[in-house]
Protein backbone atom coordinates (compact mmCIF):
# COMPACT_ATOMS: atom_id res chain seq x y z
CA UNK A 1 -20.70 -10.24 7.80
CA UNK A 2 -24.25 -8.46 7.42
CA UNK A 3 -25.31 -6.87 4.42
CA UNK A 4 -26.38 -3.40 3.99
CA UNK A 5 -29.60 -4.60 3.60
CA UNK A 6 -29.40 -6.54 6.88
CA UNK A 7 -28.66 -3.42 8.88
CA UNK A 8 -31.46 -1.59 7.60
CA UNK A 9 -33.92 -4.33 8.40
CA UNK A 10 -32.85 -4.53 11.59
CA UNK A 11 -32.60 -0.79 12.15
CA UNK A 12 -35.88 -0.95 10.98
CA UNK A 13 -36.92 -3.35 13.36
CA UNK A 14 -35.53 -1.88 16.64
CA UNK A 15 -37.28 1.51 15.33
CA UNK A 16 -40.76 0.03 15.57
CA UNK A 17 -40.30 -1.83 18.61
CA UNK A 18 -39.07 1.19 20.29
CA UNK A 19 -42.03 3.28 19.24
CA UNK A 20 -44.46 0.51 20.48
CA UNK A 21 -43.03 0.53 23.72
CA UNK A 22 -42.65 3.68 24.20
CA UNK A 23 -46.35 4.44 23.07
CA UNK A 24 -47.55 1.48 24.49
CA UNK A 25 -48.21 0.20 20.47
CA UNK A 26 -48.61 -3.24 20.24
CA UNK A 27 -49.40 -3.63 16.96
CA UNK A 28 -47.06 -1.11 16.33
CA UNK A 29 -44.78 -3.47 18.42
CA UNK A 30 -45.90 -6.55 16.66
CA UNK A 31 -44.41 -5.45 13.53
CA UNK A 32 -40.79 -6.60 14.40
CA UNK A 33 -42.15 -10.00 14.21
CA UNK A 34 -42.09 -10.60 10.73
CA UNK A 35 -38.75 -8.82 10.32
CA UNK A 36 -37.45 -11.18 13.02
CA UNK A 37 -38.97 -14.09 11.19
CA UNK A 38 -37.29 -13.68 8.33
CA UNK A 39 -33.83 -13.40 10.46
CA UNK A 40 -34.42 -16.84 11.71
CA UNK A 41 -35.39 -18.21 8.28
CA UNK A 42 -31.98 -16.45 7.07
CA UNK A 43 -30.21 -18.40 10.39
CA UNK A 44 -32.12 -21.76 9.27
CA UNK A 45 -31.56 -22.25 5.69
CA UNK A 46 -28.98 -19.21 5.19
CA UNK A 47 -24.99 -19.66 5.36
CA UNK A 48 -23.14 -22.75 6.74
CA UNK A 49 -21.08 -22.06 9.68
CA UNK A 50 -18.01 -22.18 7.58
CA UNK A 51 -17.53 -20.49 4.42
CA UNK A 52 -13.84 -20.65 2.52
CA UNK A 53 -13.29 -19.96 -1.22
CA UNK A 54 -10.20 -19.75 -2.65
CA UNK A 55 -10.10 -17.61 -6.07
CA UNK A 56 -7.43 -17.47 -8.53
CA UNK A 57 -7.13 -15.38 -11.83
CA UNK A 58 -4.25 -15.70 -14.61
CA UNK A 59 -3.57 -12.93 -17.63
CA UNK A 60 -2.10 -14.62 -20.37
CA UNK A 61 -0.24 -12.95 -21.86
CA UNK A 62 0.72 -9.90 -19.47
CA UNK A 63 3.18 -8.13 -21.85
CA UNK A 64 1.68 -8.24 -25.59
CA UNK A 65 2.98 -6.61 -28.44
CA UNK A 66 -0.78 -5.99 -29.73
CA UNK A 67 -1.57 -8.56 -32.05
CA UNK A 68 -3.34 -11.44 -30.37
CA UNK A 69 -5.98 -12.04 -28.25
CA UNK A 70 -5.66 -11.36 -24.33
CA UNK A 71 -7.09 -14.68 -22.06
CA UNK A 72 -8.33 -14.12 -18.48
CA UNK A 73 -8.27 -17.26 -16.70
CA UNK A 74 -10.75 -17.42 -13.66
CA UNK A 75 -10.89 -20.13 -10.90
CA UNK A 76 -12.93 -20.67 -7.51
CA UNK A 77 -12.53 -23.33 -5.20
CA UNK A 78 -14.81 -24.45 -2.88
CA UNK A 79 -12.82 -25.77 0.15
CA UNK A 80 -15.55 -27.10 2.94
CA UNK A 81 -18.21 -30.41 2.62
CA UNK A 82 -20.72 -27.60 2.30
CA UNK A 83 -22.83 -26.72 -0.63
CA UNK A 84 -23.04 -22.76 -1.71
CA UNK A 85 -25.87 -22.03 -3.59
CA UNK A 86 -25.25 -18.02 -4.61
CA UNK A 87 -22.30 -17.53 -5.76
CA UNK A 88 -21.09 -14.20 -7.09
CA UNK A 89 -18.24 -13.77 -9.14
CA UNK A 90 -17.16 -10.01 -10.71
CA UNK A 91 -14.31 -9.47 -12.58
CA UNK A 92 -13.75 -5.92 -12.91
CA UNK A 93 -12.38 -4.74 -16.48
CA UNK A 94 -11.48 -1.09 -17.76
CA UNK A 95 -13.98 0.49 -20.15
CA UNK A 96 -11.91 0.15 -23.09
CA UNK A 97 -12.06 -3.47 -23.24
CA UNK A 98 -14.92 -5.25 -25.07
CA UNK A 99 -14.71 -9.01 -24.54
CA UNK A 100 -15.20 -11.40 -27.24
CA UNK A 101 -16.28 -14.15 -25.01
CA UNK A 102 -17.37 -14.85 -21.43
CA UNK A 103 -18.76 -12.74 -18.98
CA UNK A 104 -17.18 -10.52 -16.40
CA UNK A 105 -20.18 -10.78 -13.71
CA UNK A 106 -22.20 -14.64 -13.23
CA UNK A 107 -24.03 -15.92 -10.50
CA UNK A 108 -23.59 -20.02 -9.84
CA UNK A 109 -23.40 -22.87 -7.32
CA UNK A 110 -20.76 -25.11 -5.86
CA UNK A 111 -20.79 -28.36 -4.20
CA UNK A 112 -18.69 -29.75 -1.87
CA UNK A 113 -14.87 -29.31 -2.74
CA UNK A 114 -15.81 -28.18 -6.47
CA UNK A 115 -14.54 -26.02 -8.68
CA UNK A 116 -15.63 -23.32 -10.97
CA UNK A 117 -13.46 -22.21 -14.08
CA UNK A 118 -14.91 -19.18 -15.89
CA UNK A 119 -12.61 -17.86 -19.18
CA UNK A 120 -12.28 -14.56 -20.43
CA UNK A 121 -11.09 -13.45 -24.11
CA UNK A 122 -11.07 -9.83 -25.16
CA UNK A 123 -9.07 -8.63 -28.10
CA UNK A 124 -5.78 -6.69 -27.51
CA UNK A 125 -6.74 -3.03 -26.74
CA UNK A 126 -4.61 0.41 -27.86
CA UNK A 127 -1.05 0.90 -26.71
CA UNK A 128 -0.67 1.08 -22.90
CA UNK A 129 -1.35 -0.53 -19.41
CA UNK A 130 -4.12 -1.95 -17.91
CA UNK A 131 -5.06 -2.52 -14.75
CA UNK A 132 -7.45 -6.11 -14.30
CA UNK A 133 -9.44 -6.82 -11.87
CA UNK A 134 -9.60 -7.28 -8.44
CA UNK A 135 -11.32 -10.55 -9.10
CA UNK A 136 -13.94 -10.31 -6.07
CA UNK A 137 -16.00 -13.63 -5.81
CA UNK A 138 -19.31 -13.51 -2.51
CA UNK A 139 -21.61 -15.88 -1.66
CA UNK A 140 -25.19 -14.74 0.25
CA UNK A 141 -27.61 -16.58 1.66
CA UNK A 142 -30.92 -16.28 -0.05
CA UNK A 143 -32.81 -13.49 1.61
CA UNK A 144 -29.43 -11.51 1.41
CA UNK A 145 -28.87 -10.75 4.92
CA UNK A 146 -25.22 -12.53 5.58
CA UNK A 147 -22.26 -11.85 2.74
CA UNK A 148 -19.12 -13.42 2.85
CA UNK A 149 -16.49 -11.99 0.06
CA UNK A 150 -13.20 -13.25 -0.64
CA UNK A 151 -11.01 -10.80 -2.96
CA UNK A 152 -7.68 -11.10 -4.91
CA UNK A 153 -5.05 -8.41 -6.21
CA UNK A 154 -5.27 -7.01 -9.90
CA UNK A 155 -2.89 -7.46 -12.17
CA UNK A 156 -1.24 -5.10 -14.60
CA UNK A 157 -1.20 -6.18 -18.88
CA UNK A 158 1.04 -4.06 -20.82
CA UNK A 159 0.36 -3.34 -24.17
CA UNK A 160 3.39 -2.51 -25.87
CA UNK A 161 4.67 -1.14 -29.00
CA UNK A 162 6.22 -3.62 -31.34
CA UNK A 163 10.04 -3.04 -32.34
CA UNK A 164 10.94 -2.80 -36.09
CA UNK A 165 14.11 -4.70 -37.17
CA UNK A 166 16.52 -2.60 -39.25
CA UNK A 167 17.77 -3.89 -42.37
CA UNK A 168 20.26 -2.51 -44.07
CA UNK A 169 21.47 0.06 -42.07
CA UNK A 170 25.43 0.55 -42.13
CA UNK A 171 26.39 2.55 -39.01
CA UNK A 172 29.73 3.66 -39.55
CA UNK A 173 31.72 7.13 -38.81
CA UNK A 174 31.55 9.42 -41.37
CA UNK A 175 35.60 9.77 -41.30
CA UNK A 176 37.54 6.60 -40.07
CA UNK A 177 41.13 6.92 -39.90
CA UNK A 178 43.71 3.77 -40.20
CA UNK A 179 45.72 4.82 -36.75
CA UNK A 180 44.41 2.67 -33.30
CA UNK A 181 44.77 4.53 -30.53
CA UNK A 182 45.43 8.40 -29.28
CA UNK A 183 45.88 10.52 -31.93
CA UNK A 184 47.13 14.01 -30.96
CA UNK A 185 45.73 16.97 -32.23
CA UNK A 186 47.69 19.35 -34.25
CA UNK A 187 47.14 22.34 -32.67
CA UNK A 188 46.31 22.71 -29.35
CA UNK A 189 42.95 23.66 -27.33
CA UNK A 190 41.97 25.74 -24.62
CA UNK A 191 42.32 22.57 -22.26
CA UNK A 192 40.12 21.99 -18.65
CA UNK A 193 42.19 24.28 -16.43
CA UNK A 194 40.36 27.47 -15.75
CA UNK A 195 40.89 30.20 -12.70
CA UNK A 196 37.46 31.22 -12.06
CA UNK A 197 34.00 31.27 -13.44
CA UNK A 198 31.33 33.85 -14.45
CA UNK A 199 28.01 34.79 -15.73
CA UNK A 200 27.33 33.97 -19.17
CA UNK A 201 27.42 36.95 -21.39
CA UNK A 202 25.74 37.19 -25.26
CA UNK A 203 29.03 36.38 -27.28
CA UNK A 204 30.60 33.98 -25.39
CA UNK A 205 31.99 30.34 -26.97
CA UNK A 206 29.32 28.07 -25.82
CA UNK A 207 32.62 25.76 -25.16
CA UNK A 208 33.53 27.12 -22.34
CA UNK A 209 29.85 26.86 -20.68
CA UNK A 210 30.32 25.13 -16.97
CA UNK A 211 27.03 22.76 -17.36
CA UNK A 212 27.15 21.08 -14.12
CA UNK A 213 27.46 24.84 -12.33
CA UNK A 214 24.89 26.54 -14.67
CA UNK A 215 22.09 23.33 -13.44
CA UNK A 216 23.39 24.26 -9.98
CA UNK A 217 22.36 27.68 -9.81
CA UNK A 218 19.68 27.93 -12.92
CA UNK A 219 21.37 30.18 -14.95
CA UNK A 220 24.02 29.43 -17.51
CA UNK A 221 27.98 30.19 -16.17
CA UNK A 222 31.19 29.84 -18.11
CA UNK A 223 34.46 29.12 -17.30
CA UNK A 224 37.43 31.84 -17.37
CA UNK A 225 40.94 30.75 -18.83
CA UNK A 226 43.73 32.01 -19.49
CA UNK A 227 43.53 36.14 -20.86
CA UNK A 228 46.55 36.35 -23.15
CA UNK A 229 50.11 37.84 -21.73
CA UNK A 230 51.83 41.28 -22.67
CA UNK A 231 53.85 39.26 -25.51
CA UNK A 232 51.05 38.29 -27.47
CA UNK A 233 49.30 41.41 -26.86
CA UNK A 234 52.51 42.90 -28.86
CA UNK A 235 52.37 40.61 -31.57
CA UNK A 236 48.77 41.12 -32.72
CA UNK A 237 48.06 44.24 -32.37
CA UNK A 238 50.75 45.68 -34.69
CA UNK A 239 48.72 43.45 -37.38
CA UNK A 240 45.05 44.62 -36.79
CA UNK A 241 45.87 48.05 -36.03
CA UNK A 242 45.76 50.50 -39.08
CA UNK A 243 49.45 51.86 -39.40
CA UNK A 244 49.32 52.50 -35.87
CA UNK A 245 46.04 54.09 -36.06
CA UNK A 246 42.21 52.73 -34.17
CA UNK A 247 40.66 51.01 -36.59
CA UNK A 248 37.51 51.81 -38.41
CA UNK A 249 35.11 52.80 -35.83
CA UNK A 250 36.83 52.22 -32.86
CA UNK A 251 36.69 55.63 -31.23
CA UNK A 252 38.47 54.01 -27.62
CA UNK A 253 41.52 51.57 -27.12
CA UNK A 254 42.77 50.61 -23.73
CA UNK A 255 45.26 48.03 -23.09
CA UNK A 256 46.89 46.41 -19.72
CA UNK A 257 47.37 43.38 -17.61
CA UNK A 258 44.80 42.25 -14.61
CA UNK A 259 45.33 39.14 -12.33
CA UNK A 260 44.86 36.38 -14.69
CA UNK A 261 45.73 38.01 -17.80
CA UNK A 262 45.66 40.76 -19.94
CA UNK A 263 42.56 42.95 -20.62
CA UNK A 264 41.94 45.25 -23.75
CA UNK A 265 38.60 47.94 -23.29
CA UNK A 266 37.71 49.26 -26.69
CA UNK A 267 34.69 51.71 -28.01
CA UNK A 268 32.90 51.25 -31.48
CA UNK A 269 30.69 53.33 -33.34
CA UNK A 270 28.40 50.00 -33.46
CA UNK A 271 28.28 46.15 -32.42
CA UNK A 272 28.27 45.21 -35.89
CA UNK A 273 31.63 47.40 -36.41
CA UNK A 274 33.21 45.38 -33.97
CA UNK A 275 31.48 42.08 -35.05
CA UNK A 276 33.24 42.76 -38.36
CA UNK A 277 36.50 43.44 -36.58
CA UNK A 278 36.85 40.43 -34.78
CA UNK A 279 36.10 37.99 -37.79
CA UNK A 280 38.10 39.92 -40.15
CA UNK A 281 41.04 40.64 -38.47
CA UNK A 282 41.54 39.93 -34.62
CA UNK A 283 41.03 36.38 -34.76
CA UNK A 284 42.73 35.53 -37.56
CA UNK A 285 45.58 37.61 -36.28
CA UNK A 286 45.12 35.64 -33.25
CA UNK A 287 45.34 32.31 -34.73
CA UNK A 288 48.43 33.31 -36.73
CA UNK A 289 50.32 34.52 -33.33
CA UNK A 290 49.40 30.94 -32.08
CA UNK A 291 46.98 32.09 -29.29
CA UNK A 292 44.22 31.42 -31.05
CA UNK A 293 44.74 27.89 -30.10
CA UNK A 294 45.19 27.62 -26.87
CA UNK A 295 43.62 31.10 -25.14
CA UNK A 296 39.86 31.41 -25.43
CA UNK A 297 39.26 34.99 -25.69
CA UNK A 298 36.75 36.59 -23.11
CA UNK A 299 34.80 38.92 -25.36
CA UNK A 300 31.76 40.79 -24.53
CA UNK A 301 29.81 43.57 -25.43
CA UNK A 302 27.83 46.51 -23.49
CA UNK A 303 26.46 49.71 -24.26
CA UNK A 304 28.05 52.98 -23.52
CA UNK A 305 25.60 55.59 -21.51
CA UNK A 306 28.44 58.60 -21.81
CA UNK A 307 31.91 58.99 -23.37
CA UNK A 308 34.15 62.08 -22.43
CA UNK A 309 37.34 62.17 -24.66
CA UNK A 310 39.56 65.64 -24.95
């Protein structure tokens, strides 16, 4: 194919012998002369007919833990009777590698059917991947009019860290029990049966969080179980309430079933009052009833904006 520099000659050229025909120039016209002189002298002693390289380039090694030296090997072939006398060969490299020997640009010759073997060395460069080459290898014929350029793929060296070996580590459980096998538990959980599922609210057991619904909709959702009966509503609240009486600031207590379960609405002087009223007295009393175990309270919080009472 024709160089840039070949195109602009000749643009130059057909410029000037336009101009001296049209002005009726001919020294203006003779000027394309020389230009087409040095065309024929590029057609005479320029390119063979054929041109065929074959190029080659091997990273040893690709994957290196950082410690040794990185070798590029470099090969071109020339595969006709013919004898190339400019020879370009460019091996492009990233800026952070300095090579120790060899050169990543020379110019040479090949005979017929030789070979030229260029090496590379650099030393291994920071942690991470690196992308050499394309090796790109052109031959020109000497005024630089005709290029041919023959052009392989890059290849990709990984510079990796290097793994530690671990020596005396003893991974073990901290407890390890002498039973194979299931083990059941001694009291029993909530379970994985819930009715329905709702906004997360401040307070909630982070237990009972629904992960794969919250990532569905971006927000976090929990699951609602079972809300206690009428029974165990009767057996706990004879042990937190005060002789019969609301607690300590608790100015409100309502108490009834709903679909699912049973619901109690209560009114405190202050969060922390009723902070200090669950730990201290409803869940234990809870626990001791045996629904502690298995029902996971729904218990949330909200401020009051008005509260009429006779």
């Amino acid at each position: 194919m024709f160089t840039r520099k070949a195109s602009l000659y000749f643009a130059l050229a057909a410029v000037a012998l336009i101009l001296g025909l049209l002005l009726q120039d001919w020294q203006l016209a003779s000027m394309v002369l020389p230009l087409a002189s040095m065309f024929f002298l590029a057609n005479f002693w320029g390119l063979p007919e054929k041109v065929e390289l074959g190029i080659s380039h091997l990273v040893v090694p690709t994957d290196s833990f950082g410690d040794e030296d990185i070798s590029v090997h470099i090969m071109i072939s020339n595969k006709t009777d013919n004898q190339l006398g400019n020879v370009e060969v460019d091996e492009f490299l990233p800026g952070e590698i300095k090579l120790k020997s060899g050169a990543s640009r020379v110019l040479t010759r090949l005979g017929a059917r030789e070979n030229f073997a260029l090496g590379l060395e650099f030393h291994s460069p920071i942690r991470g991947h690196y992308q050499i080459g394309p090796l790109v290898a052109r031959v020109q014929d000497p005024f630089g009019f005709y290029l041919v350029e023959e052009r392989s793929e890059a290849e990709i060296l990984s510079i990796m860290p290097r793994p530690e070996r671990i020596r005396g580590a003893q991974l073990r459980p901290r407890h390890l029990g002498p039973w194979p096998g299931t083990i059941p538990a001694r009291t029993l959980g909530p379970g994985t049966e819930f009715y329905s599922m709702r906004d997360y609210v401040a307070g909630d057991d982070p237990k009972r969080i629904n992960w794969k619904t919250s990532a569905k909709h971006a927000r976090l959702i929990v699951n609602e179980m079972e809300g206690g009966s009428q029974d165990l509503y009767d057996q706990v609240n004879p042990k937190v309430m005060e002789g019969g009486n609301l607690p300590d600031g608790c100015q409100l207590h309502i108490a009834g079933p709903y679909e699912n379960g049973w619901r109690v609405i209560t009114v405190w002087d202050s969060e922390d009052r009723f902070q200090q009223f669950r730990d201290e007295k409803l869940i234990p009393a809870l626990r001791e009833a045996g629904g502690g175990d298995r029902i996971a309270p729904s218990i949330s919080a909200h401020p009051v904006h008005n509260l009429i009472t006779p």
